[in-house]
N, C-alpha and C. Protein backbone atom coordinates (compact mmCIF):
# COMPACT_ATOMS: atom_id res chain seq x y z
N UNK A 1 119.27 68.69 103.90
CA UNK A 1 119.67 69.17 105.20
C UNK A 1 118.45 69.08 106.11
N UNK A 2 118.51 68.38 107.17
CA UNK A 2 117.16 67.99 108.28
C UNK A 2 117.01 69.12 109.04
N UNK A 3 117.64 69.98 109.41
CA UNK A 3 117.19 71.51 109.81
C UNK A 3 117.03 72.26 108.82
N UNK A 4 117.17 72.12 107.77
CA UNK A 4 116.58 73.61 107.01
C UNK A 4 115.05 73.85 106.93
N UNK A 5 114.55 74.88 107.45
CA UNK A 5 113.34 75.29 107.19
C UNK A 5 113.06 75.77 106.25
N UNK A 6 113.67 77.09 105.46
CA UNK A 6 113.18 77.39 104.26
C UNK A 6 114.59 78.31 103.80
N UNK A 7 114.39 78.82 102.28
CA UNK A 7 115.64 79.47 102.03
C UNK A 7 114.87 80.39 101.38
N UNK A 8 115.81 81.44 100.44
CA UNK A 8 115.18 82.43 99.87
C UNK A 8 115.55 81.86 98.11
N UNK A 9 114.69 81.76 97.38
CA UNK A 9 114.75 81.48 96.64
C UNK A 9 115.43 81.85 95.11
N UNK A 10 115.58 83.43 95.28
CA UNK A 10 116.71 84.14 95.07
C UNK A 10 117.75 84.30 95.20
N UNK A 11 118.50 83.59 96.39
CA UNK A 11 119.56 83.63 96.84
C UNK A 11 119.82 85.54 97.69
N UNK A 12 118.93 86.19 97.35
CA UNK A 12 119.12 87.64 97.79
C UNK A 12 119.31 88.07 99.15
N UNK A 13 117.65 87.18 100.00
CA UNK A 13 117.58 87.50 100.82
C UNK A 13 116.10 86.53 101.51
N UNK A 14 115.88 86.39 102.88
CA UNK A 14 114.55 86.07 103.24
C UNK A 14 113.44 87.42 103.20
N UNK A 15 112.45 86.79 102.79
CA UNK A 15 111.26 87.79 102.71
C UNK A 15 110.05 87.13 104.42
N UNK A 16 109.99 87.50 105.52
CA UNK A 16 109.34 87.06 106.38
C UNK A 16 108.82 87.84 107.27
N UNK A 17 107.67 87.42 108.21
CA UNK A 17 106.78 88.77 108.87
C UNK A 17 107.96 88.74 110.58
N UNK A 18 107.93 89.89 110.91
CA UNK A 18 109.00 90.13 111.96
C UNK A 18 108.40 91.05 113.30
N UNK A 19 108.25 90.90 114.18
CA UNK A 19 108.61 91.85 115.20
C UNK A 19 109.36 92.90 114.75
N UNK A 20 108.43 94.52 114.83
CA UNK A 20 109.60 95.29 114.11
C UNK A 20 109.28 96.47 115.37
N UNK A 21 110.25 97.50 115.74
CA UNK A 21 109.94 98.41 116.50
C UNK A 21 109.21 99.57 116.28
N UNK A 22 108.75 100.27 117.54
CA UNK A 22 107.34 101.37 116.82
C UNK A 22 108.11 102.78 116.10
N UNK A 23 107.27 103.05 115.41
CA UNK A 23 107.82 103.56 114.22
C UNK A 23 108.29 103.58 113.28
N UNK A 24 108.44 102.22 112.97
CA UNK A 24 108.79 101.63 111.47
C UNK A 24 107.84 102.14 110.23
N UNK A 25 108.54 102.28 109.58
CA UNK A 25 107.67 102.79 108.30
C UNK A 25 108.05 101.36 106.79
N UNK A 26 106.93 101.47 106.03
CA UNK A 26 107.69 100.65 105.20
C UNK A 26 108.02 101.13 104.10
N UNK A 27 109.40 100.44 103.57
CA UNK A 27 110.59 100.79 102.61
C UNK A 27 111.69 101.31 103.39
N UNK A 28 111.57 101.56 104.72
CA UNK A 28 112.54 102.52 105.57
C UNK A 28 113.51 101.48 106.59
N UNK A 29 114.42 101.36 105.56
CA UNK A 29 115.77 100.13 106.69
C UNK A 29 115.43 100.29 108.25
N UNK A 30 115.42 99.35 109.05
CA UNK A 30 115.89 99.80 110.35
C UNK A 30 116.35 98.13 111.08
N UNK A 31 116.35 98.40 112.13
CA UNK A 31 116.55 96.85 112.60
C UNK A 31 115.95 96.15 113.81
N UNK A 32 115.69 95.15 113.48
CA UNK A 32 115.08 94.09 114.83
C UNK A 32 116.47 93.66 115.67
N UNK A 33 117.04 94.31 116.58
CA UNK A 33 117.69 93.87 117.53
C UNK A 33 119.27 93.95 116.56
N UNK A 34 120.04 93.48 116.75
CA UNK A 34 121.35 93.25 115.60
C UNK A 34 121.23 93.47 114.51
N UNK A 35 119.72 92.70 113.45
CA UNK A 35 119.49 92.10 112.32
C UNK A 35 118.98 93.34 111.22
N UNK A 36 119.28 93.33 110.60
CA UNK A 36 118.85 94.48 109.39
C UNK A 36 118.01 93.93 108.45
N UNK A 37 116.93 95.27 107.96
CA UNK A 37 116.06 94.63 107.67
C UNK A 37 115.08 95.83 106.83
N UNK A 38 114.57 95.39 106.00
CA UNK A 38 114.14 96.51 105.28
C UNK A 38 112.12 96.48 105.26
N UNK A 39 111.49 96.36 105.86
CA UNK A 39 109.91 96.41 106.13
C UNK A 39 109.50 96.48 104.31
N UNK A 40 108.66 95.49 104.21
CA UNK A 40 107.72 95.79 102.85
C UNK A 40 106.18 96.17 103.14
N UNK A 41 106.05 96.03 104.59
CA UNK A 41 104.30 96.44 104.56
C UNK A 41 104.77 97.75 105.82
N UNK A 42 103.67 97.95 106.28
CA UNK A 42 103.12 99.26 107.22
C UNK A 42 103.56 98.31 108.34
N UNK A 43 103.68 98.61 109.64
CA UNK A 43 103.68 97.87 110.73
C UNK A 43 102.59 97.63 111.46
N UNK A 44 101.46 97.05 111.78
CA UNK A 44 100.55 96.01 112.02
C UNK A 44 100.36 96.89 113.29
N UNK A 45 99.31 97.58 113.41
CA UNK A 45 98.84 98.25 115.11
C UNK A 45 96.90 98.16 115.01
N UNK A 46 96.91 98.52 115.99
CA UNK A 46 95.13 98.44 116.50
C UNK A 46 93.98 99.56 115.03
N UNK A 47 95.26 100.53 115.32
CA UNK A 47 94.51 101.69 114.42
C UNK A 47 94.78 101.56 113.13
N UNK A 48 96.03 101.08 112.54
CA UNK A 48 95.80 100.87 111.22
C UNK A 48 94.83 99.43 111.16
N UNK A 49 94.85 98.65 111.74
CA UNK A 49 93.87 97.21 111.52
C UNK A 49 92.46 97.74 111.15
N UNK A 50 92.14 98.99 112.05
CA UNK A 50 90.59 99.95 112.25
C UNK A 50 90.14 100.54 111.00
N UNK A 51 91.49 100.88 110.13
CA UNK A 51 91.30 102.17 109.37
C UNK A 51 91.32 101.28 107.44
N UNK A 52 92.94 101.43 107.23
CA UNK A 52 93.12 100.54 106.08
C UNK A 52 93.29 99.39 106.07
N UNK A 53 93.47 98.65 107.15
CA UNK A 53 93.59 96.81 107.36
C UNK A 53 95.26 96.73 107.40
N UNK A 54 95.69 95.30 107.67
CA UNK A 54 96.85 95.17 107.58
C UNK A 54 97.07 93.71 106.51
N UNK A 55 98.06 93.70 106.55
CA UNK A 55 97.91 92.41 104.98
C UNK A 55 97.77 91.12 106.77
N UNK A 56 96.99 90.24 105.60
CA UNK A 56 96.71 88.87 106.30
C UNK A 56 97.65 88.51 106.67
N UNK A 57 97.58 87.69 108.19
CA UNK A 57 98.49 87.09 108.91
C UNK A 57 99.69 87.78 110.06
N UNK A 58 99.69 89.34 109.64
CA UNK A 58 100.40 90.29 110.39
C UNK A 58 99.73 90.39 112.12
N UNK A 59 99.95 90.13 112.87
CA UNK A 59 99.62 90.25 114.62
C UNK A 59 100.55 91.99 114.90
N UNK A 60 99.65 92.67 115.65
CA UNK A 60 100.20 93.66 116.00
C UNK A 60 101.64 93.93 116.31
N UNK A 61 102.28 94.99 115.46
CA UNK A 61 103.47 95.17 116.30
C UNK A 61 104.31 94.30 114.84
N UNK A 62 104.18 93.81 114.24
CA UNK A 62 104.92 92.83 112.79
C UNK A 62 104.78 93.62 111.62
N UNK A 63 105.40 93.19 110.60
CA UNK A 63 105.78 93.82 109.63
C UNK A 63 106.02 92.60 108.97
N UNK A 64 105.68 92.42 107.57
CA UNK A 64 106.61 91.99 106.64
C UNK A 64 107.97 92.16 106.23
N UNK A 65 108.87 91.61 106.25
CA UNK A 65 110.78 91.84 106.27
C UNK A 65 111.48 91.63 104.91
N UNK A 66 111.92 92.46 103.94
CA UNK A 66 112.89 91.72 103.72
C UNK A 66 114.32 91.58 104.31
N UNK A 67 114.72 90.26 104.43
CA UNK A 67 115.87 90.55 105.43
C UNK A 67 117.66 90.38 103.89
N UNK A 68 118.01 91.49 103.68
CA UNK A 68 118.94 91.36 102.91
C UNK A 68 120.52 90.53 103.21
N UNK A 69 120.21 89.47 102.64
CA UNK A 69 121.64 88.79 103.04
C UNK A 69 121.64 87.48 103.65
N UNK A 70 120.55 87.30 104.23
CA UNK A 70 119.99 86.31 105.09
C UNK A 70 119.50 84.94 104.26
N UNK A 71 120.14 84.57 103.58
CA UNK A 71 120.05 83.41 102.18
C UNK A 71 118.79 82.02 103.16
N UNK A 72 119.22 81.54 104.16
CA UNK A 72 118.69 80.02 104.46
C UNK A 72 117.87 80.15 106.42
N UNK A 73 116.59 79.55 106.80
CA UNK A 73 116.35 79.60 108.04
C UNK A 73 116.51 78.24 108.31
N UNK A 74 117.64 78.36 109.78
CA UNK A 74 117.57 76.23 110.10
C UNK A 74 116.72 76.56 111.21
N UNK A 75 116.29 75.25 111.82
CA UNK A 75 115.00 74.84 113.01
C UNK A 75 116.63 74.64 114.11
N UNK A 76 116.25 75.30 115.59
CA UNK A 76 116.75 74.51 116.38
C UNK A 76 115.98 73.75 117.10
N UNK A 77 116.99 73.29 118.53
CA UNK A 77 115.93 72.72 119.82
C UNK A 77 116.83 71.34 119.82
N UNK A 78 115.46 70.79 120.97
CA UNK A 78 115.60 69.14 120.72
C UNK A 78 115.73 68.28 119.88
N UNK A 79 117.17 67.53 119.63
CA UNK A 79 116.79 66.48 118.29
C UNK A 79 117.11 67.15 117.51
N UNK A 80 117.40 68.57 116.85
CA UNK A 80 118.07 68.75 115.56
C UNK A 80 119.59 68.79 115.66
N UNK A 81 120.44 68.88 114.78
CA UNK A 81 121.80 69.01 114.79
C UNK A 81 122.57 70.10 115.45
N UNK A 82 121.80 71.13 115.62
CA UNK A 82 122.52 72.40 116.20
C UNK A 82 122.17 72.38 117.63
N UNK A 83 121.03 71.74 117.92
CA UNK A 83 120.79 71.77 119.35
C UNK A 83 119.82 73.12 119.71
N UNK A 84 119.77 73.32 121.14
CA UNK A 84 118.67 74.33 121.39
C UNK A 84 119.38 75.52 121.72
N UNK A 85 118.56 76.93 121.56
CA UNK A 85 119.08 77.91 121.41
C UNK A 85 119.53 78.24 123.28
N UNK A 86 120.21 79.41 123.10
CA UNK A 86 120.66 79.51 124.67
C UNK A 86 119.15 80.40 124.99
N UNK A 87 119.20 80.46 126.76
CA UNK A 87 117.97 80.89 127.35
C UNK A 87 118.04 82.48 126.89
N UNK A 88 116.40 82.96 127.09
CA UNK A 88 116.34 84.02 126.33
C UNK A 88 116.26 84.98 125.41
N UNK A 89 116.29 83.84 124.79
CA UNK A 89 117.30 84.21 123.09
C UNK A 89 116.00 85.26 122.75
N UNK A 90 116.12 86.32 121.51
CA UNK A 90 115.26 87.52 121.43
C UNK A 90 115.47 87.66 119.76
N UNK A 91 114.45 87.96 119.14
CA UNK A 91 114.28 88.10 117.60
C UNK A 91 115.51 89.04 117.09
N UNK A 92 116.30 88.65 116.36
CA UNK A 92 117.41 89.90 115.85
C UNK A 92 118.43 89.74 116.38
N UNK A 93 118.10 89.02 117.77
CA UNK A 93 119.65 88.40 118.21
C UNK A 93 120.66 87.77 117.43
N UNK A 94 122.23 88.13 117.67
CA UNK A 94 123.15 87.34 117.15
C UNK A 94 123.43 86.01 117.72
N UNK A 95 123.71 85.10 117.43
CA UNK A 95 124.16 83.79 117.74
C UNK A 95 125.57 83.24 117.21
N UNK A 96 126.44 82.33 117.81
CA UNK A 96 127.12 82.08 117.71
C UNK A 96 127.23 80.25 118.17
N UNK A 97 128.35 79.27 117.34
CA UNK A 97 128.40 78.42 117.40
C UNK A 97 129.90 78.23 118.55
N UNK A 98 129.91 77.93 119.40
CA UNK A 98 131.07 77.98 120.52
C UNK A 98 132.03 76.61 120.16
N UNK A 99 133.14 76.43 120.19
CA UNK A 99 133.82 75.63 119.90
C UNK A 99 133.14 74.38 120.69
N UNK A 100 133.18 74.23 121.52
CA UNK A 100 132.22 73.23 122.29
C UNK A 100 131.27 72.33 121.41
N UNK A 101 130.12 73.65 120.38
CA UNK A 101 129.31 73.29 119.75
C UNK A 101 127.77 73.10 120.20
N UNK A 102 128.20 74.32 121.19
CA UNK A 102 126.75 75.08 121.74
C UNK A 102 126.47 76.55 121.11
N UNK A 103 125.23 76.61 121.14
CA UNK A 103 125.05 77.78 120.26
C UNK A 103 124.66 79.21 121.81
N UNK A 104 125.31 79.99 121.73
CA UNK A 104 125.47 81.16 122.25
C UNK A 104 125.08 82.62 121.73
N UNK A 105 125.20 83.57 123.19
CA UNK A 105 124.52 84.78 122.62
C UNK A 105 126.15 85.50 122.30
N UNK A 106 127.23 84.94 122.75
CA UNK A 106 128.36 85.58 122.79
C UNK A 106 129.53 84.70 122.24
N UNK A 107 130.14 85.45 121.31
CA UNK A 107 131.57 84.62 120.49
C UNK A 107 132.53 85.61 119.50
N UNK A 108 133.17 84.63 118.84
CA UNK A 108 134.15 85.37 117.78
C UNK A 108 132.95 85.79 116.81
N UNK A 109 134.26 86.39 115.70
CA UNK A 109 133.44 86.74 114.21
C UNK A 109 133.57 85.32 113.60
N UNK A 110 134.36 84.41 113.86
CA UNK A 110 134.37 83.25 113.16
C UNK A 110 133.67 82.05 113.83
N UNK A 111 133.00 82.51 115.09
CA UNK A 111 131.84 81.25 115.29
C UNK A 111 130.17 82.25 115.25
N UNK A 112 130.56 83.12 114.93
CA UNK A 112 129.09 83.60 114.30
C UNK A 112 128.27 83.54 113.36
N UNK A 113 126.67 82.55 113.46
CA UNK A 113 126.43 81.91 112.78
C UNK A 113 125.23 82.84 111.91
N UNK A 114 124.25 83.56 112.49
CA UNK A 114 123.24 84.15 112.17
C UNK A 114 122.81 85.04 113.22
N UNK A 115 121.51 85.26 112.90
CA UNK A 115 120.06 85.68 113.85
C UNK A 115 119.27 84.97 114.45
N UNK A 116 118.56 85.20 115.76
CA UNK A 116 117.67 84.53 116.40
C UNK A 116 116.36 85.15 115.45
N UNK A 117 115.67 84.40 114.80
CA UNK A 117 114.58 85.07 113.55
C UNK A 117 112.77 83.57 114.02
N UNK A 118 112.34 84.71 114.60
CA UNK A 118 111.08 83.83 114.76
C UNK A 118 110.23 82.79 113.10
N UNK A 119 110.30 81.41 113.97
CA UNK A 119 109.91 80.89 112.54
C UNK A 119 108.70 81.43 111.75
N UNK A 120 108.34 80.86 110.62
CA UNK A 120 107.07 80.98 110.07
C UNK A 120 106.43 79.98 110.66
N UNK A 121 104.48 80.73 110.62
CA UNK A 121 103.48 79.69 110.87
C UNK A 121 103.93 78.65 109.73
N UNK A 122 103.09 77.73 109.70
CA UNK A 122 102.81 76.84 110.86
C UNK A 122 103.54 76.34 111.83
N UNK A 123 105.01 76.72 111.66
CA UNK A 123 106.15 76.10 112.87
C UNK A 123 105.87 77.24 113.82
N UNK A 124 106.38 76.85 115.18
CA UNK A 124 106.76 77.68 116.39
C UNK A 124 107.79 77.64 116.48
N UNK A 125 107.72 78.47 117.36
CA UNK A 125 109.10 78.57 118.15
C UNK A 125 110.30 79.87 117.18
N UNK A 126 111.62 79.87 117.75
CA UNK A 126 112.69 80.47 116.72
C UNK A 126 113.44 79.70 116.35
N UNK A 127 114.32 80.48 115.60
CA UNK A 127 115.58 79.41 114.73
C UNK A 127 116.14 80.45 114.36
N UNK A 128 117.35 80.07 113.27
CA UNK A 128 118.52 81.13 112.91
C UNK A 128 118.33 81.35 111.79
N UNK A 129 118.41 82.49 111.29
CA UNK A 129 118.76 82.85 109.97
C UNK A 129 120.37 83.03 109.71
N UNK A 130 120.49 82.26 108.79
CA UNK A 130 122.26 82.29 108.43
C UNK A 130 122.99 82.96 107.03
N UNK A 131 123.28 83.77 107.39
CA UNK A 131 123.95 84.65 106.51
C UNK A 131 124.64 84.13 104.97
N UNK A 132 124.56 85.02 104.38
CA UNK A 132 125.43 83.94 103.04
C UNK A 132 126.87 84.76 103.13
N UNK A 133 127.28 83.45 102.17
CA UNK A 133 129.02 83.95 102.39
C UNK A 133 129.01 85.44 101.17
């Protein structure tokens, strides 16, 4: 598949660092926007960086994720098969595939495809995380 970026290798779930909101604790469910999500590290701020460190690669304000359910991440944009995301689009966002075959912030339960889920380094940009059946 030429958009797949990565899957979870478990089939369980993606494990990835996230934009998470303040006050996240880790082990403690909460959610990035729509998306559910269970934190495996501390959430990444000035004062914990000062005090006990944060695990490598975390930028303030992130967390390590596991995201339960979330099996496969595809790439959008230019040139891939799904095309580019609609304007705006925001981490945790829902997305949807529109009969058309534009991807949207708004649809049925049956053209809903995933999450707007920021990629991993070394890629930029976002893409979707897509749910398993």
């Amino acid at each position: 598949m030429q958009n797949k970026l990565t899957s979870a290798p478990d089939g369980q779930g993606l494990k990835l660092k996230l934009p998470v909101p303040d006050g996240t604790l880790e082990g403690v469910p909460t959610y990035v926007g729509d998306l559910f999500v269970i934190p495996t590290t501390p959430r990444a701020t000035p004062e914990l960086r000062r005090t006990v460190g944060v695990p490598q690669g975390l930028r303030d304000g992130e967390a390590s994720c596991f995201i339960p359910g979330v099996g496969t991440l595809l790439r959008v944009g230019a040139g891939t098969p799904l095309g580019a995301l609609f304007e705006g689009a925001t981490p945790g966002q829902k997305v949807y595939r529109t009969a058309a075959g534009v991807l949207d912030d708004v649809g049925t339960e049956r053209e809903f495809l995933g999450w707007v889920i920021p990629l991993p380094e070394p890629a930029r940009g976002l893409g979707i995380g897509v749910r398993g059946n």
